[in-house]
C-alpha atoms as a PDB file:
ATOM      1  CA  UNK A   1       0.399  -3.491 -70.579  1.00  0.00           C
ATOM      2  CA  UNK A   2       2.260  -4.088 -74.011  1.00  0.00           C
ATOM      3  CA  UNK A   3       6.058  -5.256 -73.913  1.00  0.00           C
ATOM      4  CA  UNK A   4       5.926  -5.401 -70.033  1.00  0.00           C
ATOM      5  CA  UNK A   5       7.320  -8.112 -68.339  1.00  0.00           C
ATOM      6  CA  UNK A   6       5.898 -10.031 -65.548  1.00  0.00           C
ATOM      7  CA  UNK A   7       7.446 -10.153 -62.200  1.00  0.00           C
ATOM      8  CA  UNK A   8       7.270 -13.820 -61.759  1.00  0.00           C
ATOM      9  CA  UNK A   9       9.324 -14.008 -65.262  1.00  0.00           C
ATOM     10  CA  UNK A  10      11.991 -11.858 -63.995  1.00  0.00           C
ATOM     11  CA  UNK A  11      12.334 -14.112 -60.915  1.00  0.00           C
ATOM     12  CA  UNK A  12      11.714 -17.534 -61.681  1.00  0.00           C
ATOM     13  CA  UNK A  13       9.135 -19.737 -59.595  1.00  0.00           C
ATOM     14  CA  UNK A  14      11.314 -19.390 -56.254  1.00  0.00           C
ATOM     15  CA  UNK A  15      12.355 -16.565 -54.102  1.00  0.00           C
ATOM     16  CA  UNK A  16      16.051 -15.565 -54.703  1.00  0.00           C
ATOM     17  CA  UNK A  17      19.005 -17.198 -53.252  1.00  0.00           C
ATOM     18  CA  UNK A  18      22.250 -16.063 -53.646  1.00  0.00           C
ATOM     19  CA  UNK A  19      24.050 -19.206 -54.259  1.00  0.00           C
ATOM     20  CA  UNK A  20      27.542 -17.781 -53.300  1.00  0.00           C
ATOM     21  CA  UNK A  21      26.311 -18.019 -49.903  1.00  0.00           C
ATOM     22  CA  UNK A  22      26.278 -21.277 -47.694  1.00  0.00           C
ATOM     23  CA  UNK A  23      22.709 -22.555 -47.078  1.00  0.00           C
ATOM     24  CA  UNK A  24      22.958 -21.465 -43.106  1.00  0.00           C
ATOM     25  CA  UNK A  25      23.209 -18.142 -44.064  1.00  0.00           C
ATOM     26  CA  UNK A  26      20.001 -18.439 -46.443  1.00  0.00           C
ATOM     27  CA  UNK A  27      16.738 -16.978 -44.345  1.00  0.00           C
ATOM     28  CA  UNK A  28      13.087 -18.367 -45.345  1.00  0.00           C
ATOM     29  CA  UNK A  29      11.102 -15.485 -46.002  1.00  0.00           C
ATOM     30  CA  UNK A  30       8.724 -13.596 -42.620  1.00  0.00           C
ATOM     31  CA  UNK A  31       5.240 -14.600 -42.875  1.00  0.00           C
ATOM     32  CA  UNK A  32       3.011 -12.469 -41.337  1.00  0.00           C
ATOM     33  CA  UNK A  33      -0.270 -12.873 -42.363  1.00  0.00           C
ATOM     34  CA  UNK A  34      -1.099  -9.627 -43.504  1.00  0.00           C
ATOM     35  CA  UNK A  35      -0.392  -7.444 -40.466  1.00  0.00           C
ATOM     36  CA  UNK A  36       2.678  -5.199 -39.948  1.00  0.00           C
ATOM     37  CA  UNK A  37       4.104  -7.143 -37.111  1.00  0.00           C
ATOM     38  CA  UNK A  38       6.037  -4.384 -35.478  1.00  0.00           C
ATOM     39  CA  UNK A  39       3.367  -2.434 -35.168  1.00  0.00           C
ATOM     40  CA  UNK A  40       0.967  -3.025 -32.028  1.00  0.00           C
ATOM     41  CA  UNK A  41      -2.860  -4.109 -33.043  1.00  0.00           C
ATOM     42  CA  UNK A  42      -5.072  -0.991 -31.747  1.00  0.00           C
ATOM     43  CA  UNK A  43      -8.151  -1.833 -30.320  1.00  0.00           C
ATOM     44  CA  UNK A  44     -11.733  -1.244 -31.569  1.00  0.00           C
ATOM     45  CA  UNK A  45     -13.629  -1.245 -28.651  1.00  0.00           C
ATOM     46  CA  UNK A  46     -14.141   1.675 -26.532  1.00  0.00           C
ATOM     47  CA  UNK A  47     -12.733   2.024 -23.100  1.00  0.00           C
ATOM     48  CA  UNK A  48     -15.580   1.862 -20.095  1.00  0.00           C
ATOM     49  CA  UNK A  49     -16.074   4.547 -17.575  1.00  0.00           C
ATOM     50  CA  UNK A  50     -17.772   2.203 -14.643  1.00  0.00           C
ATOM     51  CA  UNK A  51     -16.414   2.211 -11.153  1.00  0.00           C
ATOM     52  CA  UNK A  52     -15.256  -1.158 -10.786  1.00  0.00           C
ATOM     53  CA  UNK A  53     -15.787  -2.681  -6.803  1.00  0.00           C
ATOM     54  CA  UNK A  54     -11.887  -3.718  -6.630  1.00  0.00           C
ATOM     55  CA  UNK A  55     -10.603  -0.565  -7.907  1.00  0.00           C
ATOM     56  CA  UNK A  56     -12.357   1.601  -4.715  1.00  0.00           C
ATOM     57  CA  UNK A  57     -11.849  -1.306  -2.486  1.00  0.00           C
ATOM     58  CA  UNK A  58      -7.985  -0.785  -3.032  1.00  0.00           C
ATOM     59  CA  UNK A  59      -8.611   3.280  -3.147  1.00  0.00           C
ATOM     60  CA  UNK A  60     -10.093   2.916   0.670  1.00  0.00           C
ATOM     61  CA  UNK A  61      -7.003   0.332   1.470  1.00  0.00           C
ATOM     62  CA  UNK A  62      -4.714   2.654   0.307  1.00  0.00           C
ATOM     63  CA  UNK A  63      -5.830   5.282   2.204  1.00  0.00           C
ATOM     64  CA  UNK A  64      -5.789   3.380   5.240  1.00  0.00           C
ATOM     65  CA  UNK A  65      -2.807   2.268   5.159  1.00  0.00           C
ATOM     66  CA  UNK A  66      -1.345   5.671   4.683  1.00  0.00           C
ATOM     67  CA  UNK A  67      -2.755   6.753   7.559  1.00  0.00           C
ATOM     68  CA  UNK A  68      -1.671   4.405   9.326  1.00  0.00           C
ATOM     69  CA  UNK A  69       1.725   5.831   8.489  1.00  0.00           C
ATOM     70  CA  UNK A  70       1.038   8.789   9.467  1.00  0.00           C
ATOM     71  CA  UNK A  71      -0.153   7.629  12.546  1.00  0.00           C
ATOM     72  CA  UNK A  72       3.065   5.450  12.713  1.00  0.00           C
ATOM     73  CA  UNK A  73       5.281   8.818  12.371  1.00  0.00           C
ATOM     74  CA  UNK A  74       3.263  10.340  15.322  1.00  0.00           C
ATOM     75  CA  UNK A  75       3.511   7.891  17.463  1.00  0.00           C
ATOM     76  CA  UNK A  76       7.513   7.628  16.736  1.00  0.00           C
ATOM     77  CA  UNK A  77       7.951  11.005  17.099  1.00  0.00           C
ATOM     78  CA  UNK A  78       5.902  11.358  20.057  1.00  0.00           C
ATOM     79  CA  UNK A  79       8.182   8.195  21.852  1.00  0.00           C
ATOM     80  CA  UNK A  80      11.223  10.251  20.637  1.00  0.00           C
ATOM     81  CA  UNK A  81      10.231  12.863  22.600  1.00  0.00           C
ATOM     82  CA  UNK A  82       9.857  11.498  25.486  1.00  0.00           C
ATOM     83  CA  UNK A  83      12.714  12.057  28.445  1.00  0.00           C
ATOM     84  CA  UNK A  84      13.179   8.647  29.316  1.00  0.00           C
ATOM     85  CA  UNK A  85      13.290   7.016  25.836  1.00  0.00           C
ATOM     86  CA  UNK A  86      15.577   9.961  24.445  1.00  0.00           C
ATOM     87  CA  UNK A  87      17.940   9.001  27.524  1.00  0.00           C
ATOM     88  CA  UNK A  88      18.088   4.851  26.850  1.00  0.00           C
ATOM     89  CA  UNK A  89      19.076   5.738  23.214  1.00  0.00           C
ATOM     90  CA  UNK A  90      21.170   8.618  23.834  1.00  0.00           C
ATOM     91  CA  UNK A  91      23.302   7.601  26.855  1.00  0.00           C
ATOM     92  CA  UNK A  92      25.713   5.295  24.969  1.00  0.00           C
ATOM     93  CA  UNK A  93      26.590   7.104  22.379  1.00  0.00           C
ATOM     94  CA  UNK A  94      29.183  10.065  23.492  1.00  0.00           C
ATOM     95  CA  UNK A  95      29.061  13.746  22.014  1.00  0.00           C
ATOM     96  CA  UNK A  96      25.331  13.131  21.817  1.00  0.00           C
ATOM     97  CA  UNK A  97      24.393  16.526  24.038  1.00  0.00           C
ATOM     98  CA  UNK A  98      26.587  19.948  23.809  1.00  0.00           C
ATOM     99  CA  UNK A  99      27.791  22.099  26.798  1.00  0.00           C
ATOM    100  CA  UNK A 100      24.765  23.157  28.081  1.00  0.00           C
ATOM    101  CA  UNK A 101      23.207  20.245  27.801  1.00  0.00           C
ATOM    102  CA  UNK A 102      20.948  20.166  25.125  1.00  0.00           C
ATOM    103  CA  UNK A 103      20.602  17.316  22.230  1.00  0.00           C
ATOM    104  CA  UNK A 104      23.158  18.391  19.040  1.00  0.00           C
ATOM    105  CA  UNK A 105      22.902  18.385  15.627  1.00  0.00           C
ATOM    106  CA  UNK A 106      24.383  14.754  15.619  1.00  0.00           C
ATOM    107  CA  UNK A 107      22.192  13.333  18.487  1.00  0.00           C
ATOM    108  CA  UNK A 108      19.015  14.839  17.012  1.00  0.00           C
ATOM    109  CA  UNK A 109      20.091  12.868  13.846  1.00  0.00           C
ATOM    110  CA  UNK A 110      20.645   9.992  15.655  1.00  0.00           C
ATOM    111  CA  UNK A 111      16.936  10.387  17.191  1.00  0.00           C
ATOM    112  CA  UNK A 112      15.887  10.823  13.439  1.00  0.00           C
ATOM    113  CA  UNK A 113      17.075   7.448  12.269  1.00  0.00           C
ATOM    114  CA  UNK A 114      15.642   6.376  15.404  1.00  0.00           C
ATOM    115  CA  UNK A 115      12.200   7.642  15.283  1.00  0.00           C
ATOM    116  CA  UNK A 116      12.238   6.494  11.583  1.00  0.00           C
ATOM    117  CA  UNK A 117      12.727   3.062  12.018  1.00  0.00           C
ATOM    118  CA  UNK A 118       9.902   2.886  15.052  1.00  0.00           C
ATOM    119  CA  UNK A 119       7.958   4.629  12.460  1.00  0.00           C
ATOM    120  CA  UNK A 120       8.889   1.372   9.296  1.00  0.00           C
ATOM    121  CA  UNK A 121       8.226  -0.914  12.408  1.00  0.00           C
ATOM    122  CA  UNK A 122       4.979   0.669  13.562  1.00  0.00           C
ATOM    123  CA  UNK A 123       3.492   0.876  10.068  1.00  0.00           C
ATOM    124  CA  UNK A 124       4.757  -2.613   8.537  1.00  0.00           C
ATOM    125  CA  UNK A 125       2.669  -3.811  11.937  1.00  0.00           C
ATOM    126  CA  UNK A 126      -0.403  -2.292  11.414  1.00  0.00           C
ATOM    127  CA  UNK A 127      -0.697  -2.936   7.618  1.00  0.00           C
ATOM    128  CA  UNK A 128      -1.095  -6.300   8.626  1.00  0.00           C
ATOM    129  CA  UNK A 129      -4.545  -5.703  10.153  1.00  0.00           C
ATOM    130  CA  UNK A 130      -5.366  -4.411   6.809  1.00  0.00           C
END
């Protein structure tokens, strides 16, 4: 182009410094090497669709070990249930059975908690066999 004037005239062989400013507060310019570097690099190749071995292998662990926890819950349950076990854990606690002599609201919660740790203790057992 006629009359135009070149960039590099208009700022000298170096990039601009403002020479008011001290030199710690003077930056180097980013190199990047041509890439945008906030910006993540996508992928080209396509993603697979095989059934790897260790993904099932964990699938089937999984599921065992969740039943397991269900089996844990049963068998809690089932122990809660029980008249002699409901006795040891109820008998030292007072306002545990009403009038008539049937568990209450706070004694069944108390047998809750109960069952639900025999449950975490049943389960965290038998996940080590796993």
């Amino acid at each position: 182009m006629e009359g135009a004037t070149s960039l590099s005239d208009l700022l000298g062989g170096s990039p601009v410094q403002n020479p008011s400013l001290p030199q710690s507060t003077t930056f180097a310019p980013m190199v990047t090497g041509g890439l945008d570097p906030f910006i993540a690099p996508q992928s080209s190749r396509e993603p697979t669709t095989k059934f790897r071995t260790n993904g099932m292998m964990g699938s089937a662990r999984s599921i065992v070990k969740n039943t397991m926890t269900y089996l844990a819950f049963f068998v809690a349950a089932m122990i809660i249930s029980l008249p002699v076990p409901r006795g040891l854990f109820l008998q030292y606690i007072p306002n545990m059975y009403t009038s008539g002599g049937v568990v209450s609201y706070y004694g069944a919660a108390i047998l809750g908690l109960i069952a639900v740790a025999i449950s975490y203790v049943l389960s965290t057992f038998m996940s080590v066999l796993i």
